[in-house]
Structure formats: C-alpha cells, structure tokens
N, C-alpha and C. Protein backbone atom coordinates (compact mmCIF):
# COMPACT_ATOMS: atom_id res chain seq x y z
N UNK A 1 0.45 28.95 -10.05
CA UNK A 1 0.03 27.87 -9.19
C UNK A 1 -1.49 27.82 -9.07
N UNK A 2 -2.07 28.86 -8.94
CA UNK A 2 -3.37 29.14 -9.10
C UNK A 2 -4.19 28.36 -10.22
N UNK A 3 -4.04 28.34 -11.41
CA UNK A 3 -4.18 27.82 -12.50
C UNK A 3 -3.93 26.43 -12.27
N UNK A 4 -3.09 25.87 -11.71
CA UNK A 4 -2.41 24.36 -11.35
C UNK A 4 -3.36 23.59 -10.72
N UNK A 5 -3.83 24.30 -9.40
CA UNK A 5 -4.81 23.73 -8.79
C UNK A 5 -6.48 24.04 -9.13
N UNK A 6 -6.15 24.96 -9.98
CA UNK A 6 -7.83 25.02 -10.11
C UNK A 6 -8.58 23.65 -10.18
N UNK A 7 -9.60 23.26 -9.51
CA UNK A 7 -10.41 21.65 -10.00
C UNK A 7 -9.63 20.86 -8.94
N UNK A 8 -8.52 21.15 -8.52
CA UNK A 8 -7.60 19.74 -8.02
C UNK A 8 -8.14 19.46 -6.49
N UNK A 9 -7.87 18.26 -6.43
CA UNK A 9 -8.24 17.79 -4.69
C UNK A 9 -7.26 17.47 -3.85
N UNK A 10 -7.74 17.98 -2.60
CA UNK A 10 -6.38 18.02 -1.93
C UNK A 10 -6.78 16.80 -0.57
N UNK A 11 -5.18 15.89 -1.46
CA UNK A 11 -4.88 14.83 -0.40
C UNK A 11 -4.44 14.87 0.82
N UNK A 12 -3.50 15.80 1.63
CA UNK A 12 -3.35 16.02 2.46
C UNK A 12 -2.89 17.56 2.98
N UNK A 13 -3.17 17.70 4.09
CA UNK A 13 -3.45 18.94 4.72
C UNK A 13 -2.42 19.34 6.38
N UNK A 14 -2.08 20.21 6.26
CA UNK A 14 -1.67 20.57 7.76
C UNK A 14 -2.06 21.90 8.70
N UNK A 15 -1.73 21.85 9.26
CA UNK A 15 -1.99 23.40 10.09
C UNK A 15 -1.85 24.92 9.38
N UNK A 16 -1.18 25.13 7.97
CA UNK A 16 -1.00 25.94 7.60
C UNK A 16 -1.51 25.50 6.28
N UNK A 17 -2.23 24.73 5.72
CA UNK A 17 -3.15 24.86 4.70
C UNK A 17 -2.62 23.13 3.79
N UNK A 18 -3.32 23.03 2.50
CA UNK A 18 -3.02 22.11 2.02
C UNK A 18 -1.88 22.11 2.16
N UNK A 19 -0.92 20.37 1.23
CA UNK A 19 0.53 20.01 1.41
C UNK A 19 0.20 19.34 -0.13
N UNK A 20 -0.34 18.85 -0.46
CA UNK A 20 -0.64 17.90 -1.85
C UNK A 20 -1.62 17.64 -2.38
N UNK A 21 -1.55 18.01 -3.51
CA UNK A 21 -2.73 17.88 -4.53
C UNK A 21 -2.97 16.90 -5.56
N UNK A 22 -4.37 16.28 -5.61
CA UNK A 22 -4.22 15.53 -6.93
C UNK A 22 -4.66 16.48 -8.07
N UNK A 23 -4.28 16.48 -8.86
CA UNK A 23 -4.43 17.80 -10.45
C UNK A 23 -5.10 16.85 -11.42
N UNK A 24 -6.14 17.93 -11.69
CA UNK A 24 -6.76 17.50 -12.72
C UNK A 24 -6.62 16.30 -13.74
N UNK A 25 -5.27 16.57 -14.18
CA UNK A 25 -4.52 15.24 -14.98
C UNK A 25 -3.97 14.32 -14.56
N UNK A 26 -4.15 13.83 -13.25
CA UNK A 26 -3.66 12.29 -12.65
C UNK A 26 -1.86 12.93 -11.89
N UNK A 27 -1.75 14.02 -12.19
CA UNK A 27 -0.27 14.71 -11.55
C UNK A 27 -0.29 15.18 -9.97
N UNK A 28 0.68 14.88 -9.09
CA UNK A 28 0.21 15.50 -8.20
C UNK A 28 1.23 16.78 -7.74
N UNK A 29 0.71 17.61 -7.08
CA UNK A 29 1.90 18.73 -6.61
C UNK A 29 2.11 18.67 -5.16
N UNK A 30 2.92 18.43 -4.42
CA UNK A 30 3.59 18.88 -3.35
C UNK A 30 4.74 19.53 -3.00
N UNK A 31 4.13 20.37 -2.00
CA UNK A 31 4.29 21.84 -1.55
C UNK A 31 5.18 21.52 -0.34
N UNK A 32 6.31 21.81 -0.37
CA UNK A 32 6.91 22.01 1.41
C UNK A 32 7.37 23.56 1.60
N UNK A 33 7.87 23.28 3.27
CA UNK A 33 7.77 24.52 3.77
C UNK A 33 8.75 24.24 4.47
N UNK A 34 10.04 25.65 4.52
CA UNK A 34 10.86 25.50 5.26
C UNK A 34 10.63 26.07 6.39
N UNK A 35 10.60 25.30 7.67
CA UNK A 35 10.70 25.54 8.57
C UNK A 35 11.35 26.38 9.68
N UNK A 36 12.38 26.57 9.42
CA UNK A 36 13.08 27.36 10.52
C UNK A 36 13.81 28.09 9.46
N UNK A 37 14.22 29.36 10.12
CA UNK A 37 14.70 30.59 9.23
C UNK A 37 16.30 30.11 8.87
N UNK A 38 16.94 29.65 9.65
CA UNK A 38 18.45 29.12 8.97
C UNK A 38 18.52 27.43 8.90
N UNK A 39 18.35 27.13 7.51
CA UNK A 39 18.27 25.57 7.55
C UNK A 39 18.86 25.27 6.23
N UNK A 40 19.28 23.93 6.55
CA UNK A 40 19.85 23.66 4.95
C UNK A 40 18.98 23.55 3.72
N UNK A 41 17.75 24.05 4.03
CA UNK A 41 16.93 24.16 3.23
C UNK A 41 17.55 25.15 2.22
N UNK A 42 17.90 25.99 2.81
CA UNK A 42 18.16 27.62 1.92
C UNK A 42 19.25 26.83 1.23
N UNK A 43 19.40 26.01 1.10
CA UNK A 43 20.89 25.53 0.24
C UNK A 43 20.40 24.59 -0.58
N UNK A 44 19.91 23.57 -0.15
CA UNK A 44 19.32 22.71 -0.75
C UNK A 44 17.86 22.42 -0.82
N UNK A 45 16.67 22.75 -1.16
CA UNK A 45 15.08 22.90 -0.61
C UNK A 45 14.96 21.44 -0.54
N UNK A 46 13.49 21.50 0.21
CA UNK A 46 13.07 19.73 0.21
C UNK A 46 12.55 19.37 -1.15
N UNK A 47 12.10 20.11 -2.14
CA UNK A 47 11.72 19.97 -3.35
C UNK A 47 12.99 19.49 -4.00
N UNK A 48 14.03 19.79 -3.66
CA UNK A 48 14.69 19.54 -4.71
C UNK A 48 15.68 18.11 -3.87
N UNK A 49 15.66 18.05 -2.86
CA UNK A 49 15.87 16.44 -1.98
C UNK A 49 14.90 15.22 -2.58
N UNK A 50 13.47 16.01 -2.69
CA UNK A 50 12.15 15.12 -3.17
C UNK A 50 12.81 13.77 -4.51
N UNK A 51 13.41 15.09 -5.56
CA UNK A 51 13.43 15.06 -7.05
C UNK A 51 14.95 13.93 -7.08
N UNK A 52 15.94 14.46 -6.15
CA UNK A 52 17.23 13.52 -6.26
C UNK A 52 17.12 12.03 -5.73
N UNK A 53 15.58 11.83 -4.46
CA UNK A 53 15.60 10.75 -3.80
C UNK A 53 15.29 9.96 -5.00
N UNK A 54 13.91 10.56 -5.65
CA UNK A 54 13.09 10.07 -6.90
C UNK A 54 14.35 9.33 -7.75
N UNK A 55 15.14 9.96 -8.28
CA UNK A 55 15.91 9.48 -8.98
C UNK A 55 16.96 8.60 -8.65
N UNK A 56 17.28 8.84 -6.95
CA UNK A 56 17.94 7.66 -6.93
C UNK A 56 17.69 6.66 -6.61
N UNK A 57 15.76 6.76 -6.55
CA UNK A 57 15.58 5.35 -6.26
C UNK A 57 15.28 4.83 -7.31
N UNK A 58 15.05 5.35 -8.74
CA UNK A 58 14.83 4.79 -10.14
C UNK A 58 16.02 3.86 -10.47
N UNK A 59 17.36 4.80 -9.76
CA UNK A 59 18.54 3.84 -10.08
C UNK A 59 18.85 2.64 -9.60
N UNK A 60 18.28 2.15 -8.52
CA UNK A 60 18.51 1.51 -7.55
C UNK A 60 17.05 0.53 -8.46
N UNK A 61 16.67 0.60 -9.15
CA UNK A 61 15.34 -0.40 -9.79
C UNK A 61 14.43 -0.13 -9.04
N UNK A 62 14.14 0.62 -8.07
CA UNK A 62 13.15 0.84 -6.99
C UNK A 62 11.78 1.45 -7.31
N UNK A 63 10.39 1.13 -7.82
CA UNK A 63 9.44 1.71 -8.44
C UNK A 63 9.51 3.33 -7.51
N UNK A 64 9.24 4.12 -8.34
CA UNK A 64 9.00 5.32 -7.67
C UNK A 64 8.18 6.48 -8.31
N UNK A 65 8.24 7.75 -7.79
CA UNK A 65 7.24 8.76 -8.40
C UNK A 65 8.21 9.35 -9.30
N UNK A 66 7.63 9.95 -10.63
CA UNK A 66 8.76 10.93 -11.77
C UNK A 66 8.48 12.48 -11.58
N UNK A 67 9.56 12.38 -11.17
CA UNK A 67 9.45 14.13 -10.86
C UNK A 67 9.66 14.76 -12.11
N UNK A 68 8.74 15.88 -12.44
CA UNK A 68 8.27 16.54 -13.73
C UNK A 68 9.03 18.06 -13.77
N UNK A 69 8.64 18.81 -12.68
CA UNK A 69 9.06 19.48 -12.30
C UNK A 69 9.49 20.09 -10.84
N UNK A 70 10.55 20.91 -10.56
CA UNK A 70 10.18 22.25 -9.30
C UNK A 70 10.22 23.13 -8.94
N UNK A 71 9.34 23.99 -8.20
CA UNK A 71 9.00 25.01 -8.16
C UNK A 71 9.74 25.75 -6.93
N UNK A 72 10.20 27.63 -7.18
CA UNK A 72 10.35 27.93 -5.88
C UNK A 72 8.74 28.96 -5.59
N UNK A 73 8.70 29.29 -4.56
CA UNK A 73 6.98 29.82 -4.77
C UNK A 73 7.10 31.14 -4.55
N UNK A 74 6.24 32.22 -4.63
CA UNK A 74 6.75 33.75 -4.45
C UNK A 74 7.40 33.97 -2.73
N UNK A 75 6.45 33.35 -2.15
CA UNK A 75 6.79 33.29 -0.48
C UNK A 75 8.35 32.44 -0.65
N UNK A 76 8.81 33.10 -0.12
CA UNK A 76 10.68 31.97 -0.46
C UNK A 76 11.06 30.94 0.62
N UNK A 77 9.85 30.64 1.70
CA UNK A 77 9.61 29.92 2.76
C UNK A 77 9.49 28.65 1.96
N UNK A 78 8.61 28.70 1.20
CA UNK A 78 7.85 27.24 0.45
C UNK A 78 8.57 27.40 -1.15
N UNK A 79 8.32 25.85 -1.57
CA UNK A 79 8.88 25.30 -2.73
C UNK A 79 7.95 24.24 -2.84
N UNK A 80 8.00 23.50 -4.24
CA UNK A 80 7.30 23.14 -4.58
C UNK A 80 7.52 21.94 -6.15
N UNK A 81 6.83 20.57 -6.01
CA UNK A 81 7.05 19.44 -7.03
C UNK A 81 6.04 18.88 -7.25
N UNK A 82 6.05 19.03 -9.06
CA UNK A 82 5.37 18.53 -9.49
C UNK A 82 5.67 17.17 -10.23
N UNK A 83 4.77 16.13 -9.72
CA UNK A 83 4.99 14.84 -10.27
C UNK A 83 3.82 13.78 -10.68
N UNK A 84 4.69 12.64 -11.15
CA UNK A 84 3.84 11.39 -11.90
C UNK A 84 3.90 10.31 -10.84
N UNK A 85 2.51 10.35 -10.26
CA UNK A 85 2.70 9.30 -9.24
C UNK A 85 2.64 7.54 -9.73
N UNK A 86 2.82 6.74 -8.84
CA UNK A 86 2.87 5.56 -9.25
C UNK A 86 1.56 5.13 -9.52
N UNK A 87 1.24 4.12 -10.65
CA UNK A 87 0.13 3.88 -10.57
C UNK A 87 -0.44 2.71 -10.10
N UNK A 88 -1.20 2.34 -9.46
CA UNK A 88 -2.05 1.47 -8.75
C UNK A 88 -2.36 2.27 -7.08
N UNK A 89 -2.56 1.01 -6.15
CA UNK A 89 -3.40 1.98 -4.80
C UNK A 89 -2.43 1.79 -4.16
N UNK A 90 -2.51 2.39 -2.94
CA UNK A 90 -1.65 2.50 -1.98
C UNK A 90 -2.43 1.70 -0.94
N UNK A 91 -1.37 0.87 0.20
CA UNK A 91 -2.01 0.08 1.25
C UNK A 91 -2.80 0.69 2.07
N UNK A 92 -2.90 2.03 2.39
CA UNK A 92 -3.71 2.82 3.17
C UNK A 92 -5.20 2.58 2.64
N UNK A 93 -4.90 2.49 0.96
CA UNK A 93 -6.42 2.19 0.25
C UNK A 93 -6.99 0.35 0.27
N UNK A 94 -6.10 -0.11 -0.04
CA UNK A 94 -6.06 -1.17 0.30
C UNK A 94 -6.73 -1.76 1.89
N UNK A 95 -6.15 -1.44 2.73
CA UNK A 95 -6.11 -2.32 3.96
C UNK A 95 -8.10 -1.33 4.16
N UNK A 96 -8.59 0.14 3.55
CA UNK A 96 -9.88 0.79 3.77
C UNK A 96 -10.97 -0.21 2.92
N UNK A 97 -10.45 -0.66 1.64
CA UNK A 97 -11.00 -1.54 0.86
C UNK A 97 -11.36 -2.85 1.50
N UNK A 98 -10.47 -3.80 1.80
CA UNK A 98 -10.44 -4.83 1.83
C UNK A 98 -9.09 -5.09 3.20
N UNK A 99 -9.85 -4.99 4.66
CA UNK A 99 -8.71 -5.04 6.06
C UNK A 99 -7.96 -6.44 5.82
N UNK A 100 -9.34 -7.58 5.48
CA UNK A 100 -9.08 -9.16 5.72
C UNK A 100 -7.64 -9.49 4.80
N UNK A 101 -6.97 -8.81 3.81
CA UNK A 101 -5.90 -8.77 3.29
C UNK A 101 -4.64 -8.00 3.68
N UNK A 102 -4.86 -7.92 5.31
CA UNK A 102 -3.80 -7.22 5.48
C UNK A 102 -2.49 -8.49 5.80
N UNK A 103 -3.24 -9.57 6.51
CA UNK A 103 -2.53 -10.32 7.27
C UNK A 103 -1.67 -11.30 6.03
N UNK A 104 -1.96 -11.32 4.88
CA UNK A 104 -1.47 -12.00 3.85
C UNK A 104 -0.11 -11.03 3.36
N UNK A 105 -0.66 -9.25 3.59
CA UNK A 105 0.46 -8.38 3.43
C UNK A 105 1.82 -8.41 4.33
N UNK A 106 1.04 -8.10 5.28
CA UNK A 106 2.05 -8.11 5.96
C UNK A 106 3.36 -8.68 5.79
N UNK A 107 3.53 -9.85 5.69
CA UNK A 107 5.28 -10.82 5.54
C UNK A 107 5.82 -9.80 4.74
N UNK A 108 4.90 -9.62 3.20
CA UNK A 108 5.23 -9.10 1.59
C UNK A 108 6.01 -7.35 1.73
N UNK A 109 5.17 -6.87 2.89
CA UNK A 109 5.80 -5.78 3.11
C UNK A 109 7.37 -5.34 4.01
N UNK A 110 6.91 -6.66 5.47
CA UNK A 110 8.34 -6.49 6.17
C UNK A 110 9.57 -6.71 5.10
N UNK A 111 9.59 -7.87 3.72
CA UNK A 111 10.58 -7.86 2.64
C UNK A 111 10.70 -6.69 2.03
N UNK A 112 9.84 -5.90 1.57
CA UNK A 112 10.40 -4.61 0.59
C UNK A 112 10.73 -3.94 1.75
N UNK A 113 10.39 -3.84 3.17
CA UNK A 113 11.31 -2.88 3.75
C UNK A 113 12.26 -3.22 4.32
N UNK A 114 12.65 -4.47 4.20
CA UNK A 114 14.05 -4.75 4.66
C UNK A 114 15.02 -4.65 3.03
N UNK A 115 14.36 -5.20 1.98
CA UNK A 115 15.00 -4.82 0.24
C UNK A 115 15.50 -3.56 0.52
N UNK A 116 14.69 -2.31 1.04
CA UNK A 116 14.92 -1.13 0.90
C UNK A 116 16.13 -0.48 1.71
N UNK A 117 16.08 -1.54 2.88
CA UNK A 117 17.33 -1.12 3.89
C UNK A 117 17.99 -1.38 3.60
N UNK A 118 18.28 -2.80 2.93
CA UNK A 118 19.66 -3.67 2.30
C UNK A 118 19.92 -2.45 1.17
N UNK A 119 19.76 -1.72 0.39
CA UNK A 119 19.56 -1.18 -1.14
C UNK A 119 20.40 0.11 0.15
N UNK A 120 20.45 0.46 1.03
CA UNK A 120 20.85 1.70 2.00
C UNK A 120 19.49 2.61 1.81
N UNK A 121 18.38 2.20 1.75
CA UNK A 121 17.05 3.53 1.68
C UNK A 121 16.15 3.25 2.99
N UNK A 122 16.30 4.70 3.64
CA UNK A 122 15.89 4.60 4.47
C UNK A 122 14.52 5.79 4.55
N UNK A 123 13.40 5.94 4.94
CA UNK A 123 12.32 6.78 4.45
C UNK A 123 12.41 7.36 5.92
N UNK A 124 12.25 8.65 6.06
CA UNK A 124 11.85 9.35 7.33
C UNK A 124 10.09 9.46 7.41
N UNK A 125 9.79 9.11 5.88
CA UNK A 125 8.45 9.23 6.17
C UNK A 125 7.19 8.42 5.42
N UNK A 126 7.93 7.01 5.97
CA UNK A 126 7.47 5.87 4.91
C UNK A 126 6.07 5.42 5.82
N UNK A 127 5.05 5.26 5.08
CA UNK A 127 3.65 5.29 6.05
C UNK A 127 2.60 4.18 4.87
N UNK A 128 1.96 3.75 5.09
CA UNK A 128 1.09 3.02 4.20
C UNK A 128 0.09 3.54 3.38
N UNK A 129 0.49 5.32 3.24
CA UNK A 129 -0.01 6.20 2.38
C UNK A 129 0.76 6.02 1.04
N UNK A 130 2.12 5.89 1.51
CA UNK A 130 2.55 6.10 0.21
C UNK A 130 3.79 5.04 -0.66
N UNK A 131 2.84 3.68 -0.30
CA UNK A 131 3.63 2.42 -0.89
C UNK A 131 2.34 2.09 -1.56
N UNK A 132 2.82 1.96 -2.67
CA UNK A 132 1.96 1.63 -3.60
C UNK A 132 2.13 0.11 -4.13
C-alpha cells in the first residue's frame, strides 16, 4: 500500500487519517474501516459492498466507478478498493467553478435522483462530491 500511495493526494480525510486517494495514474483507492468489533462487516467488508453496488449499478445502465480491485489490509479492522473513477467533474466542482449554474442544475439532478429511486438505488451517501 505504501508503494500505492507514494505521490498520491488525498481527497478526503477523517479523524483517524486519510479515507481516499487520488494515485498517481488517475485511480483512486478507498480505504474503510470497520467500526464496531461484531458487525456484518466481518462477513461481508464495505470494500467488498463498494465492488457489488459498482456492479450493480453497471447493470442497471447506471454510469458508475470500475472496481479494479480489493484489498484486506494487515490491520483486519480496515479493507480496502481500488478503482476507475468516472470521468468528468463532480457538482461539488462544478457548483466551486461556476455557482450561477447551479439553478439550471438543479431540476436535472432532482430527475437522476428520482431515475435512481425508480431503478430501487438508494445511496446512504449520495452528496455532490460524488455525482459526476
């Protein structure tokens, strides 16, 4: 992992250190952490929830990120995915770029998130970071 991130910049961060990296080659890695000592994590990790959502939203025609790989990490708390993010910006970059285009967004977005509800997808952690 060391090697992975060497050079890489880290997009977001929490109380216990980075969470996601952009890598050198346009790939990014994110890192989760299981939280509580008995969780369905130990059965199923969030890395590997990450990789099945990915794919079932490919099925569903839904643009999404390609999960490449995942990782479990030596600490057996954390796990870990490496992927191909979508390409273009995300509205978070967007609305920092250019705000006066939000109000034209807006309608365009309440539709893909109602598309997404109709489709049964529901995001626990859908934010204007990461709609591209």
């Amino acid at each position: 992992m060391e090697r992975m991130i060497a050079g890489a910049q880290v997009l977001e961060r929490d109380g216990f250190g980075p969470k996601v990296y952009l890598l050198a080659d346009g790939d990014i890695l994110k890192l989760f952490r299981r939280k509580r000592l008995l969780s369905s994590a130990l059965i199923r990790p969030h890395s590997r929830r990450f990789c099945d959502n990915a794919i079932a939203l490919k099925r569903k025609d839904i643009p999404t990120v390609t999960p490449l790989r995942a990782f479990r990490l030596d600490d057996r708390t954390w796990t870990a995915v490496l992927y191909r993010p979508l390409p273009g910006r995300t509205l978070s970059a967007l609305l920092r770029e250019s705000a006066a285009e939000w109000p034209a967004l807006v309608p365009r977005l309440a539709r893909f998130i109602n598309g997404l509800h109709d489709e049964g997808v529901y995001f626990r952690s859908l934010h204007l970071g990461n709609i591209v």
